[in-house]
N, C-alpha and C. Protein backbone atom coordinates (compact mmCIF):
# COMPACT_ATOMS: atom_id res chain seq x y z
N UNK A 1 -91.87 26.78 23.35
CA UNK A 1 -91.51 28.11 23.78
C UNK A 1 -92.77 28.78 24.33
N UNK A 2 -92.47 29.19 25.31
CA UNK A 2 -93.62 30.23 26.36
C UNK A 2 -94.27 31.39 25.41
N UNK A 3 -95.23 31.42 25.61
CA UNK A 3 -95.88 33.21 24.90
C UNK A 3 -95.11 34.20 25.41
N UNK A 4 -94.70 34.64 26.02
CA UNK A 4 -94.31 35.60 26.63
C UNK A 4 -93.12 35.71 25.41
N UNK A 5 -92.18 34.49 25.98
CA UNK A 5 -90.64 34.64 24.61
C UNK A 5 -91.11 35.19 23.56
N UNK A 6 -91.93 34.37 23.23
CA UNK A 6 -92.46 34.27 21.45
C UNK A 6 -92.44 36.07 21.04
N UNK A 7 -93.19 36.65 21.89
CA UNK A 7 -93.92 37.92 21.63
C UNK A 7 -92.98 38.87 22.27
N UNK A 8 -91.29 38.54 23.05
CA UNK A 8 -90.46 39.65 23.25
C UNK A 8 -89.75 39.54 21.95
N UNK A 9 -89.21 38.16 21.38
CA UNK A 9 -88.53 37.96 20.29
C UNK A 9 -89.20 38.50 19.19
N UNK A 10 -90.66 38.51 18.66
CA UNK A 10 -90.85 39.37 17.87
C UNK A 10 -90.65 41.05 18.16
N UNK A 11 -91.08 41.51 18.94
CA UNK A 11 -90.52 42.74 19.13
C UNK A 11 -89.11 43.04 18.97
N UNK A 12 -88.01 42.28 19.50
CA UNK A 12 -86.61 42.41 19.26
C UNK A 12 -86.38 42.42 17.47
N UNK A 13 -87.13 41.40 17.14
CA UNK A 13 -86.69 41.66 15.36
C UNK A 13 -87.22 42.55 14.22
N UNK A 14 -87.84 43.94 15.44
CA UNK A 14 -87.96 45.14 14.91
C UNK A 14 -87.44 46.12 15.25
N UNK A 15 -86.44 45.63 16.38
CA UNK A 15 -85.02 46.68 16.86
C UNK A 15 -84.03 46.78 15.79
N UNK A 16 -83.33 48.06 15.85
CA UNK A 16 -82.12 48.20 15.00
C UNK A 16 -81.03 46.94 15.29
N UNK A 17 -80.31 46.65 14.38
CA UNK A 17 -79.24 45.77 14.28
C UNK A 17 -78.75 45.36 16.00
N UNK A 18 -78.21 46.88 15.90
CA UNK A 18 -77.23 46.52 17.59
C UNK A 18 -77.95 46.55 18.86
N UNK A 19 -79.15 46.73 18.86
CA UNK A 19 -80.07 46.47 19.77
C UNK A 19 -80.61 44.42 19.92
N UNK A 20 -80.86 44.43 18.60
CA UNK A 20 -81.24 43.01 18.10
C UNK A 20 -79.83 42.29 18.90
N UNK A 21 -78.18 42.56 18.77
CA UNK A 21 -77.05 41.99 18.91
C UNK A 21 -76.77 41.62 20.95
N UNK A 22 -77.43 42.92 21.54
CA UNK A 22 -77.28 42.80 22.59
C UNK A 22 -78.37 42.13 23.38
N UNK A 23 -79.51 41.71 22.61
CA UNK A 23 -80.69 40.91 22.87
C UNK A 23 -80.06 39.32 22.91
N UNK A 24 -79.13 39.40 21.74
CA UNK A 24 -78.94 38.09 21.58
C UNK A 24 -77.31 37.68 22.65
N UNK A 25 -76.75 38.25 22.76
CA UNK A 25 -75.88 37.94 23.93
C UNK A 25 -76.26 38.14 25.08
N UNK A 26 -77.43 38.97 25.70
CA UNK A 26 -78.29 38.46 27.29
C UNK A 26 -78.59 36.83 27.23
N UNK A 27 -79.29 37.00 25.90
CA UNK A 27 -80.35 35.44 25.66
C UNK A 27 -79.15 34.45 26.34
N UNK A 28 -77.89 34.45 25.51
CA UNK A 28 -76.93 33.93 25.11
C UNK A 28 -76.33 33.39 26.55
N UNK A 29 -76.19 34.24 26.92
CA UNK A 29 -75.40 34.20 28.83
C UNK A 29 -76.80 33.58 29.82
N UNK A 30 -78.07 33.63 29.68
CA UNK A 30 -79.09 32.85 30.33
C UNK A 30 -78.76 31.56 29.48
N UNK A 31 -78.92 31.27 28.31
CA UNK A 31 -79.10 29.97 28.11
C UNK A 31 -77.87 29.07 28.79
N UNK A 32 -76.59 29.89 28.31
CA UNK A 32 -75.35 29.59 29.14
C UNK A 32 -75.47 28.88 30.69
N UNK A 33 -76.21 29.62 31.51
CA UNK A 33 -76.98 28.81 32.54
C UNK A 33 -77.94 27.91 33.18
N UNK A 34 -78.03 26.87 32.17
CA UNK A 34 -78.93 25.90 32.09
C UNK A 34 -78.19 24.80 32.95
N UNK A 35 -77.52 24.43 33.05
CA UNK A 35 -77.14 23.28 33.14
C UNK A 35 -76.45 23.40 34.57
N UNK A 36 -76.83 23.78 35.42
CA UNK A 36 -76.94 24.06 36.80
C UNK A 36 -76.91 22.99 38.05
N UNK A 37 -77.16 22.07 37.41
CA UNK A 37 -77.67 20.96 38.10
C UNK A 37 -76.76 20.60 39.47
N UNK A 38 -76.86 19.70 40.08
CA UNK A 38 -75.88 19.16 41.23
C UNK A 38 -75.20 17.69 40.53
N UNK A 39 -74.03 17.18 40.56
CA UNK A 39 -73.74 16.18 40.29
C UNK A 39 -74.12 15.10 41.52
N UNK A 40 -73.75 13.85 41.29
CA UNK A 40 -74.60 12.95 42.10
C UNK A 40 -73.81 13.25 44.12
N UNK A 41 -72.06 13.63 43.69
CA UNK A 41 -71.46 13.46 44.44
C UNK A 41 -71.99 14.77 45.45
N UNK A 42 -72.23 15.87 44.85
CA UNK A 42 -72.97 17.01 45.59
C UNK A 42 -74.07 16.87 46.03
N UNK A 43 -74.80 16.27 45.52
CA UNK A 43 -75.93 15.90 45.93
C UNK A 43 -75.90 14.91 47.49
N UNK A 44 -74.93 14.09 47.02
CA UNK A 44 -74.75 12.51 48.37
C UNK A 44 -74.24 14.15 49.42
N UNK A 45 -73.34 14.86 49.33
CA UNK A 45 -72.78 15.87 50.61
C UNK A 45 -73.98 16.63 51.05
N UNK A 46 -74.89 17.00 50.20
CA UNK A 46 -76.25 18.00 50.61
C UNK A 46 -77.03 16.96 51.54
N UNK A 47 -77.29 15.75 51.20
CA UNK A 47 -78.07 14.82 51.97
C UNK A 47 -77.53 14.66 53.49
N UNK A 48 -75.98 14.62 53.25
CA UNK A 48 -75.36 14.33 54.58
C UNK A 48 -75.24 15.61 55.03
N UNK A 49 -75.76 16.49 54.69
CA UNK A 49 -75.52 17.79 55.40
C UNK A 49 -76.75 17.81 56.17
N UNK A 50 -77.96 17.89 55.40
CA UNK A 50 -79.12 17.50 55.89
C UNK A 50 -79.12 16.81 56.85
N UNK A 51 -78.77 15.41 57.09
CA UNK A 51 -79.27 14.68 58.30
C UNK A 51 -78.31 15.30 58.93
N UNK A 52 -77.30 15.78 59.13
CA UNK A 52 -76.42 16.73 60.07
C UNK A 52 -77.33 17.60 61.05
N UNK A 53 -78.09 18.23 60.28
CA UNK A 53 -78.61 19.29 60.72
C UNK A 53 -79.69 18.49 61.54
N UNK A 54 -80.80 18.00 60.44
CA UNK A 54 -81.63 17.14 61.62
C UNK A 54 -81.40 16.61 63.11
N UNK A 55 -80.11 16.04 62.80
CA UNK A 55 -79.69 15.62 64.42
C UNK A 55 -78.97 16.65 64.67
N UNK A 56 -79.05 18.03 64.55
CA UNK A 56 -78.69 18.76 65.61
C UNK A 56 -76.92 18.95 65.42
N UNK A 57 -76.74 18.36 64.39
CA UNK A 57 -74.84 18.63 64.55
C UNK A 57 -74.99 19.86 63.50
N UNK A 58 -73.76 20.92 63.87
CA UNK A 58 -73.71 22.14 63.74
C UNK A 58 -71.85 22.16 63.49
N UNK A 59 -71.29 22.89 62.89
CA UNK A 59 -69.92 23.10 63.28
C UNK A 59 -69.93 24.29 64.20
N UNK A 60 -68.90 24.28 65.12
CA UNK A 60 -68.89 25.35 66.17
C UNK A 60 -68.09 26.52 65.48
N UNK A 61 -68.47 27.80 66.50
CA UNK A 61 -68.29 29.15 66.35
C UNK A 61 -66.57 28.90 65.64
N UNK A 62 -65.75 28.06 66.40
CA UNK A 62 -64.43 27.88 66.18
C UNK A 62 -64.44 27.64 64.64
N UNK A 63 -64.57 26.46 64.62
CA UNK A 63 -64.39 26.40 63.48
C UNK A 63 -65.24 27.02 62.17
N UNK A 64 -66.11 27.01 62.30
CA UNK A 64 -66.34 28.10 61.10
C UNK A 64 -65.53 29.15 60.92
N UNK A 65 -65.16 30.02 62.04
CA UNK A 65 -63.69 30.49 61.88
C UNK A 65 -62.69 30.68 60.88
N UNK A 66 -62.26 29.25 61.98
CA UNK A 66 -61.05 28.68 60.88
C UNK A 66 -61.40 28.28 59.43
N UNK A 67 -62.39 27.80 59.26
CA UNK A 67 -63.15 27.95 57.63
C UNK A 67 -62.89 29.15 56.92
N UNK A 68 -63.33 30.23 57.66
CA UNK A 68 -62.99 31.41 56.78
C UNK A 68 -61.70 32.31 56.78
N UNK A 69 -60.59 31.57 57.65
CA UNK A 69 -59.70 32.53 58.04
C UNK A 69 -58.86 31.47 56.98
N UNK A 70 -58.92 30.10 56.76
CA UNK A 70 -58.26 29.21 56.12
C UNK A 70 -58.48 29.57 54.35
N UNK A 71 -59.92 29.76 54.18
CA UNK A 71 -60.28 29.95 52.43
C UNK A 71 -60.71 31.81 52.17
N UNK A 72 -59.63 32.14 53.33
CA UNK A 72 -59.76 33.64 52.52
C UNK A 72 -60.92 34.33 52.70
N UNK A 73 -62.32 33.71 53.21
CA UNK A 73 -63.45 33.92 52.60
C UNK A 73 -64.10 35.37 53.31
């Protein structure tokens, strides 16, 4: 554990109760986000997106479009 943690967590365990409670459900919802990662299959589409781009392939004005007129977005 980092110095920094070490020395907010002691300060927190001289907050009142419900101060201490809402310390620990921030913590709670970051740690929650650890595991972020890309699976292998996202990863293989990012690569092929990549050399996409390298050579210059782009989707056109059209279709991006239809991308967003299709998923709402």
């Amino acid at each position: 554990m980092i110095k920094v943690l070490e020395e907010a967590i002691a300060k927190i365990r001289d907050l009142p109760r419900e101060r201490q409670m809402a310390a620990a459900e921030v913590m709670e919802v970051i740690a929650a986000q650890i595991d972020n990662r890309l699976s292998p299959t996202e990863i293989a589409g990012v690569k092929k997106a990549q050399k996409a781009v390298r050579a210059g392939k782009y989707a056109s004005d059209r279709r991006v479009k239809s991308f967003f007129i299709r998923f709402h977005a």
